[in-house]
PDB file of N, CA and C in Angstrom:
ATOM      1  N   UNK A   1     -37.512   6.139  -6.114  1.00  0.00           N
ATOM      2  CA  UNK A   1     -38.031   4.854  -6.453  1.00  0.00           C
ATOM      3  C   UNK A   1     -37.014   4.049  -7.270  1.00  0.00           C
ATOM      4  N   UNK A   2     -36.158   4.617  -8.067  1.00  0.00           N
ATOM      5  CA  UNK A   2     -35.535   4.057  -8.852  1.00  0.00           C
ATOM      6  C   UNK A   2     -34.404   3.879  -8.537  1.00  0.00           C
ATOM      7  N   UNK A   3     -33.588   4.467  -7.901  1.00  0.00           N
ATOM      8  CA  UNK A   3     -32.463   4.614  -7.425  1.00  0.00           C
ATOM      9  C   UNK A   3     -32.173   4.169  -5.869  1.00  0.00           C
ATOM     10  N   UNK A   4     -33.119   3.659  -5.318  1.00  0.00           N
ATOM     11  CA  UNK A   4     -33.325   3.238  -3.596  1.00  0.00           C
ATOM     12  C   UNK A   4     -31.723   2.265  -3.839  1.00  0.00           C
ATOM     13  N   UNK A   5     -31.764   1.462  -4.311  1.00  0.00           N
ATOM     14  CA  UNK A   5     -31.004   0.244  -4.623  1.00  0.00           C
ATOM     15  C   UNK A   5     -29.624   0.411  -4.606  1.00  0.00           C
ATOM     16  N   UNK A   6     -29.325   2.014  -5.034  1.00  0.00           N
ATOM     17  CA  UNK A   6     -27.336   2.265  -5.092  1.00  0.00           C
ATOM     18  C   UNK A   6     -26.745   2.392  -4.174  1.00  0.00           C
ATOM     19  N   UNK A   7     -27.142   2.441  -3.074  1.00  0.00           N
ATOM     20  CA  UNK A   7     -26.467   2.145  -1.547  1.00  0.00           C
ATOM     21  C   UNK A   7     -25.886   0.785  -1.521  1.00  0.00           C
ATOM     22  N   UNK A   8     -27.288  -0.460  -2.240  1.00  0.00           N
ATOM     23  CA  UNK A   8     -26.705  -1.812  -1.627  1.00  0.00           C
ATOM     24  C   UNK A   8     -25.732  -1.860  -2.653  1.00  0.00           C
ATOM     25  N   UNK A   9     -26.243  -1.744  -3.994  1.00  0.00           N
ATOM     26  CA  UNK A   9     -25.241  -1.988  -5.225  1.00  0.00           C
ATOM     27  C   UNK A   9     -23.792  -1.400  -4.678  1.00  0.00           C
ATOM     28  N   UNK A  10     -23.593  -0.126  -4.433  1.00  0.00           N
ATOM     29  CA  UNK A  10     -22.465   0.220  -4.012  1.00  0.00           C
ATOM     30  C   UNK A  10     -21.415  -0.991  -3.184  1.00  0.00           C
ATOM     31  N   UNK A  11     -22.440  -0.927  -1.883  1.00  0.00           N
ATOM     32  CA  UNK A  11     -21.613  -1.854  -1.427  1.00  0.00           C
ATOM     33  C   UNK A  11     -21.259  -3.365  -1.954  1.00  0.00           C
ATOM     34  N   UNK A  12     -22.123  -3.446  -2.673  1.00  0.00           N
ATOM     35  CA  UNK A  12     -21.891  -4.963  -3.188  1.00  0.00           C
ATOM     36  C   UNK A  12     -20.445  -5.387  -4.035  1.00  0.00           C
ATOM     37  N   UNK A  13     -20.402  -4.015  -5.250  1.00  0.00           N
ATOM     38  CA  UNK A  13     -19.386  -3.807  -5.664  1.00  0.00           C
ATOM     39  C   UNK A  13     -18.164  -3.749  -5.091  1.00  0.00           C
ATOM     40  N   UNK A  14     -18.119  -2.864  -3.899  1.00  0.00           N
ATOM     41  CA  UNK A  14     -16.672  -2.637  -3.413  1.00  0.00           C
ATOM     42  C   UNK A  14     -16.619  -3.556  -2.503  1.00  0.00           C
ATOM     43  N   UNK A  15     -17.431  -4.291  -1.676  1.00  0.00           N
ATOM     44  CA  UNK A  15     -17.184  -5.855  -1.525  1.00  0.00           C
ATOM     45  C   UNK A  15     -16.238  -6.858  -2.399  1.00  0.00           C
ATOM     46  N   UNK A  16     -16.991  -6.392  -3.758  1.00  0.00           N
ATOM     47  CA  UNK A  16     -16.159  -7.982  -4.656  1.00  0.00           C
ATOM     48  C   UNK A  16     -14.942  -6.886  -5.007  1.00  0.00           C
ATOM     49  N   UNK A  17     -14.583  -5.771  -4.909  1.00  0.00           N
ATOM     50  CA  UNK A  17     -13.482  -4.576  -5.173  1.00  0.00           C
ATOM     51  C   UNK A  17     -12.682  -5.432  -4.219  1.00  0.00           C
ATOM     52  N   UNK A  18     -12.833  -4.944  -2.816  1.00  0.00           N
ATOM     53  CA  UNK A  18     -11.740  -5.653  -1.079  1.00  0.00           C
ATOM     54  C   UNK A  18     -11.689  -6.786  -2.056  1.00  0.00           C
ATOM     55  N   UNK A  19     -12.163  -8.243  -1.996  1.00  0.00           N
ATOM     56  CA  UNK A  19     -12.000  -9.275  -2.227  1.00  0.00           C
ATOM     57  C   UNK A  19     -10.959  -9.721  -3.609  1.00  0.00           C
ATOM     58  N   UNK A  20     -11.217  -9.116  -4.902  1.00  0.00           N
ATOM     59  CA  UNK A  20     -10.306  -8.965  -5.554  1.00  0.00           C
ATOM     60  C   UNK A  20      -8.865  -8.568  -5.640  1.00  0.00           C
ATOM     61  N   UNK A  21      -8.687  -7.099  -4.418  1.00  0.00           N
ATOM     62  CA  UNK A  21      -7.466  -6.740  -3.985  1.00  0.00           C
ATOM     63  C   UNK A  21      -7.046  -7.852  -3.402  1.00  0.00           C
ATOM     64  N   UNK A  22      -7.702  -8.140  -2.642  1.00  0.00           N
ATOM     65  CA  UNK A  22      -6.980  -9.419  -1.554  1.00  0.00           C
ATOM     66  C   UNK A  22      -6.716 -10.777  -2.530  1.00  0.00           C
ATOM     67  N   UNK A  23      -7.063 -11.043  -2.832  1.00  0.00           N
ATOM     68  CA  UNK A  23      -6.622 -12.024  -4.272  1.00  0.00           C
ATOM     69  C   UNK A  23      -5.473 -11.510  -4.927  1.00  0.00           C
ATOM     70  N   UNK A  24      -5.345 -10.506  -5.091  1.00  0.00           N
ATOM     71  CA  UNK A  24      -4.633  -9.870  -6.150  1.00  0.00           C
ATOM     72  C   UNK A  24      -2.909  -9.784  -5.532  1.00  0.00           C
ATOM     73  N   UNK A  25      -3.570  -9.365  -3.972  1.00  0.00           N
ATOM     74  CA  UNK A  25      -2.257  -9.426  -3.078  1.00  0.00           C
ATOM     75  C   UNK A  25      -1.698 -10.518  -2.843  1.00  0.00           C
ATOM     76  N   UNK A  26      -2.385 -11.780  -2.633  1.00  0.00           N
ATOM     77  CA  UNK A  26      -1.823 -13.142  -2.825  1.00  0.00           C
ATOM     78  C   UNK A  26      -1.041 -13.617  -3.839  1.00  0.00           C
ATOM     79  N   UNK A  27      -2.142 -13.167  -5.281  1.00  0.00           N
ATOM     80  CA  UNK A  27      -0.699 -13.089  -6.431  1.00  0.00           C
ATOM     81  C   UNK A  27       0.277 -12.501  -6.795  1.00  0.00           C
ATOM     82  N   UNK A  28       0.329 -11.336  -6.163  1.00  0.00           N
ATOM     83  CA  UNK A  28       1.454 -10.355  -5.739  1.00  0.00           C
ATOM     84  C   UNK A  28       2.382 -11.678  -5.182  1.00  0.00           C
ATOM     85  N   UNK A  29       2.326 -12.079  -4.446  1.00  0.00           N
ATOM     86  CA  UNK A  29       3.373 -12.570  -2.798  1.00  0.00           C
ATOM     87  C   UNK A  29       3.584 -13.586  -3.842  1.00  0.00           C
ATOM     88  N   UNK A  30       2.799 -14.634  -4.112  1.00  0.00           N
ATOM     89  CA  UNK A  30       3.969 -15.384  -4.713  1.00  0.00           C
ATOM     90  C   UNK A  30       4.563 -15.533  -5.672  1.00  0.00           C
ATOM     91  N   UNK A  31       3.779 -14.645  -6.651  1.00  0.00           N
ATOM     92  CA  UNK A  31       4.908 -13.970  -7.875  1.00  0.00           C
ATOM     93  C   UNK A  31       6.448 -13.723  -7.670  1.00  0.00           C
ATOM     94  N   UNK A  32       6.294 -12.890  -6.255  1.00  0.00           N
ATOM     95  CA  UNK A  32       7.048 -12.399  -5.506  1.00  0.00           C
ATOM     96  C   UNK A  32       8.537 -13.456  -5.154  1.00  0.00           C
ATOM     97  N   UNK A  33       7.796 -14.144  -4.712  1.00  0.00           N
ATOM     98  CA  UNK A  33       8.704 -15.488  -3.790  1.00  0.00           C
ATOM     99  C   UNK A  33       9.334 -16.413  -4.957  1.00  0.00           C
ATOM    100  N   UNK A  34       8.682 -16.316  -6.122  1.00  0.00           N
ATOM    101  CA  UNK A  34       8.987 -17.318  -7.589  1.00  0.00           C
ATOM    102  C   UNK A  34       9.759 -16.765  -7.670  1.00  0.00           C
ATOM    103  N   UNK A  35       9.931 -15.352  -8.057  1.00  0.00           N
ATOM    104  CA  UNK A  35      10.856 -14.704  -8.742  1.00  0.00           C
ATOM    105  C   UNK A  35      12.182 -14.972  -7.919  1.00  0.00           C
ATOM    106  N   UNK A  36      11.754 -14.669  -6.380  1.00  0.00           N
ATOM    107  CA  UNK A  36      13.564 -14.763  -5.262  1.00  0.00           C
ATOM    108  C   UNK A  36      13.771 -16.051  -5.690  1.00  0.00           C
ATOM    109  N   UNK A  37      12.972 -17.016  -5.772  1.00  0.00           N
ATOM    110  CA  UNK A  37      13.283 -18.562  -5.630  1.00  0.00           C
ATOM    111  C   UNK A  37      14.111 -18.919  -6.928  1.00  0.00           C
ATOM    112  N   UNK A  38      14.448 -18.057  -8.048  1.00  0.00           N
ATOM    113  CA  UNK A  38      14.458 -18.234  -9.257  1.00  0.00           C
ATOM    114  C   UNK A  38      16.149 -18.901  -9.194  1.00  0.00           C
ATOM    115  N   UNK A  39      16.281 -19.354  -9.933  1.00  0.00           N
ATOM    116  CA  UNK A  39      18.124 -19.685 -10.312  1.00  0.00           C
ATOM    117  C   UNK A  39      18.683 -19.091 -11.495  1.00  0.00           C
ATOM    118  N   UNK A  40      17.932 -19.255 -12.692  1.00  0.00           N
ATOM    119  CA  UNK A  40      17.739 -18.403 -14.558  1.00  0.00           C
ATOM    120  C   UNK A  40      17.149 -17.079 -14.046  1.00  0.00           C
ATOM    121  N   UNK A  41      17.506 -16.330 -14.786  1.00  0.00           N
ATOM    122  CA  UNK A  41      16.599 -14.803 -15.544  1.00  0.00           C
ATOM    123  C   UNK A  41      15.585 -15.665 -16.330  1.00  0.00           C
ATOM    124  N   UNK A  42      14.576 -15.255 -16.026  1.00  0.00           N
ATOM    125  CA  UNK A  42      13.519 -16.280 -16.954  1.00  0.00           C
ATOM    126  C   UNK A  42      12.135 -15.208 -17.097  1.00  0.00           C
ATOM    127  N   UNK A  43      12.386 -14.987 -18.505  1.00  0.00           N
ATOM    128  CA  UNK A  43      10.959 -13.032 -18.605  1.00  0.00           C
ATOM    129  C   UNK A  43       9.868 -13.617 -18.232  1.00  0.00           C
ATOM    130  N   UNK A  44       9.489 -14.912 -18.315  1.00  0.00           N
ATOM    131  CA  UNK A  44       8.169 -15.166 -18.187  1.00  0.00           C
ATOM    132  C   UNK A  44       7.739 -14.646 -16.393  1.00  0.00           C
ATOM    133  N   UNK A  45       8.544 -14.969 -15.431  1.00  0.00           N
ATOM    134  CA  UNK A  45       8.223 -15.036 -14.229  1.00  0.00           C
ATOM    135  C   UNK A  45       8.095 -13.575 -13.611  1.00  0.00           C
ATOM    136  N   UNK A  46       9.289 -13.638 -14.696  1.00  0.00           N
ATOM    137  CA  UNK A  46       9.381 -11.361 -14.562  1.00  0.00           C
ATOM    138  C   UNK A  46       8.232 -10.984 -14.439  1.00  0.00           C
ATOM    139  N   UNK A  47       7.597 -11.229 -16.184  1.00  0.00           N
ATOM    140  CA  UNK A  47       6.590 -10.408 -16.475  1.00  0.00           C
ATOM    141  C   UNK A  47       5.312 -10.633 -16.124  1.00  0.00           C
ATOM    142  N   UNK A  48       4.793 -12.079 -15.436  1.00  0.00           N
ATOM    143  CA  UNK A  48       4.195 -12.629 -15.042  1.00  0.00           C
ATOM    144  C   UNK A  48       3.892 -11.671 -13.125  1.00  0.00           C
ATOM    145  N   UNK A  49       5.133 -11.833 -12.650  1.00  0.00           N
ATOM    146  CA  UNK A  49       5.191 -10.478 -11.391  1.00  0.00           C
ATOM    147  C   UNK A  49       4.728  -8.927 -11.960  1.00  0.00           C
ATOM    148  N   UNK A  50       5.288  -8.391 -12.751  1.00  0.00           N
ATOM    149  CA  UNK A  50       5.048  -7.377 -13.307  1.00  0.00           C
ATOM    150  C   UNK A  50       3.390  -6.807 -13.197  1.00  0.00           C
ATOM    151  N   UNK A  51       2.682  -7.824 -14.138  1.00  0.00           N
ATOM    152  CA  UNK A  51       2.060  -8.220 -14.060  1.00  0.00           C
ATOM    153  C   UNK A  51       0.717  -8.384 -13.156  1.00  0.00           C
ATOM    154  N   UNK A  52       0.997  -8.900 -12.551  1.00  0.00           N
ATOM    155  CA  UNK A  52       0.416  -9.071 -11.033  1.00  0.00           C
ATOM    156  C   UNK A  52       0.464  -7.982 -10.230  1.00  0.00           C
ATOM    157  N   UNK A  53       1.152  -7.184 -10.304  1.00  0.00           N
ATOM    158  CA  UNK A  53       1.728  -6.051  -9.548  1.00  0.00           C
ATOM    159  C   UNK A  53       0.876  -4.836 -10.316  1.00  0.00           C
ATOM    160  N   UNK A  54       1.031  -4.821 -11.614  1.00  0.00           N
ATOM    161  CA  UNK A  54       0.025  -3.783 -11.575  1.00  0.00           C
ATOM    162  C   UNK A  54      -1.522  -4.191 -12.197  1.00  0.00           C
ATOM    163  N   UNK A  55      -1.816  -5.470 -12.223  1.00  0.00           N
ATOM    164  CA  UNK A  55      -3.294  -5.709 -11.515  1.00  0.00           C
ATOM    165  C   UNK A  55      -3.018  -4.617  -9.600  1.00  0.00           C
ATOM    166  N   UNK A  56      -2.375  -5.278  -9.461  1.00  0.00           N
ATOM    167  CA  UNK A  56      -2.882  -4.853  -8.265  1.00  0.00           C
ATOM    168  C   UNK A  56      -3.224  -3.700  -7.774  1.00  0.00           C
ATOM    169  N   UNK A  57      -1.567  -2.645  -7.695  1.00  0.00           N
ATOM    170  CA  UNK A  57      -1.979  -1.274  -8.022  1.00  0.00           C
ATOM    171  C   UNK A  57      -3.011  -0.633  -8.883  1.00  0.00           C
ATOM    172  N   UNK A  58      -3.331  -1.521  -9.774  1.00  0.00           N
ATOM    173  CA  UNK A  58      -4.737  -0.819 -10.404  1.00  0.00           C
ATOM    174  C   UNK A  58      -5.980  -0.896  -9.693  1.00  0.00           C
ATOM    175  N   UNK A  59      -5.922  -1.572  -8.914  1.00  0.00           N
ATOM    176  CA  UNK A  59      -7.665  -2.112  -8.196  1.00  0.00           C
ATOM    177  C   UNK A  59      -7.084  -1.077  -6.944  1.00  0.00           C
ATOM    178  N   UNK A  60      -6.397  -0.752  -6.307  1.00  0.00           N
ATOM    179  CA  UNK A  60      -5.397  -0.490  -5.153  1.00  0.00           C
ATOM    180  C   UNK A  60      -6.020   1.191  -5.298  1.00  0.00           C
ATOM    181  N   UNK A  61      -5.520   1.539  -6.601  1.00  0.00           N
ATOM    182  CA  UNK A  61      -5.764   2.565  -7.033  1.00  0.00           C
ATOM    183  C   UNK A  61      -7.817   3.065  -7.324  1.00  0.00           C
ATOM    184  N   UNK A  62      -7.794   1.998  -7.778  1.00  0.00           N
ATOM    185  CA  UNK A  62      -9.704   2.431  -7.796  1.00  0.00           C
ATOM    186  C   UNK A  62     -10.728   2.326  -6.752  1.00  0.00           C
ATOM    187  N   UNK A  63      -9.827   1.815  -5.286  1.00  0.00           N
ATOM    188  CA  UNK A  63     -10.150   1.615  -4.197  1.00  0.00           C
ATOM    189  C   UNK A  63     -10.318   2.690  -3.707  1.00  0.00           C
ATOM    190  N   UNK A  64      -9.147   3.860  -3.816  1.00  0.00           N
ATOM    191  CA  UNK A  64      -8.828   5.038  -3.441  1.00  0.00           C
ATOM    192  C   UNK A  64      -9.506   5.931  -3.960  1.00  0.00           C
ATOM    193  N   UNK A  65     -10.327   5.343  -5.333  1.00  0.00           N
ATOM    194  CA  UNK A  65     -11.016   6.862  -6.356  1.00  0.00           C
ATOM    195  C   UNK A  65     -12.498   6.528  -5.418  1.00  0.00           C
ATOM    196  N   UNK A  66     -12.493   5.548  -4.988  1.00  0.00           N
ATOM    197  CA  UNK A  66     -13.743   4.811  -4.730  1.00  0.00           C
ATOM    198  C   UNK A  66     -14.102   5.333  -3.088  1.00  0.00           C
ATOM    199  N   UNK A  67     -12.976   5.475  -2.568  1.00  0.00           N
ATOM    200  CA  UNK A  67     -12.605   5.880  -1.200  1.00  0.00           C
ATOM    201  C   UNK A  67     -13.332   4.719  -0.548  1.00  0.00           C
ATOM    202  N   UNK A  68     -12.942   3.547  -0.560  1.00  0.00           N
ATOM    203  CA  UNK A  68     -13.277   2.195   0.449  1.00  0.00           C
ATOM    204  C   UNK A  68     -12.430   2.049   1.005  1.00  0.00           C
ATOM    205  N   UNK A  69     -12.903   1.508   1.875  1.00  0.00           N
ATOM    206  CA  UNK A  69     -11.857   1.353   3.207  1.00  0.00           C
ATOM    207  C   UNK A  69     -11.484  -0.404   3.616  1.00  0.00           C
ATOM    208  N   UNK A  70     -10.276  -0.514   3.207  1.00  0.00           N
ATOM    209  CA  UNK A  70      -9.731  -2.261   3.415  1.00  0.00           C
ATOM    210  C   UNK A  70     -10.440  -2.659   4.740  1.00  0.00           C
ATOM    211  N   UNK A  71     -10.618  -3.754   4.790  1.00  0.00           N
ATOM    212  CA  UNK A  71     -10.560  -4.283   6.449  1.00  0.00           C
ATOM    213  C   UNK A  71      -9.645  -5.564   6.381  1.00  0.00           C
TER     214      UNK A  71
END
């Protein structure tokens, strides 16, 4: 009775989980492209990629503890 509900919850979660990665991968890429585009060493853009990068690998990573599957 109480617990019927963690199937949808589940999925609901690793729904907004995919959706966040995929966000996350977008700020990956053009972190990415700032940084090639750069002319200065400039830490902000560094660390700003850095950054972004392991947002990402972190959700990337709880995807995997989570065992969801990208589409």
């Amino acid at each position: 009775m109480f617990f019927r509900s963690k199937g949808k919850l589940k999925k609901e979660f690793d729904d907004r989980l995919v959706n966040l990665i995929k966000s996350t991968k977008e700020d990956l890429q053009q972190a990415k492209v700032i940084e090639e585009l750069m002319d200065d060493y400039d830490l902000r853009v560094i660390a700003h990629r850095k950054a972004a990068e392991s947002i990402h690998f972190y959700l990337f990573k709880e995807a995997r503890i989570r065992k969801v599957l990208l589409k």
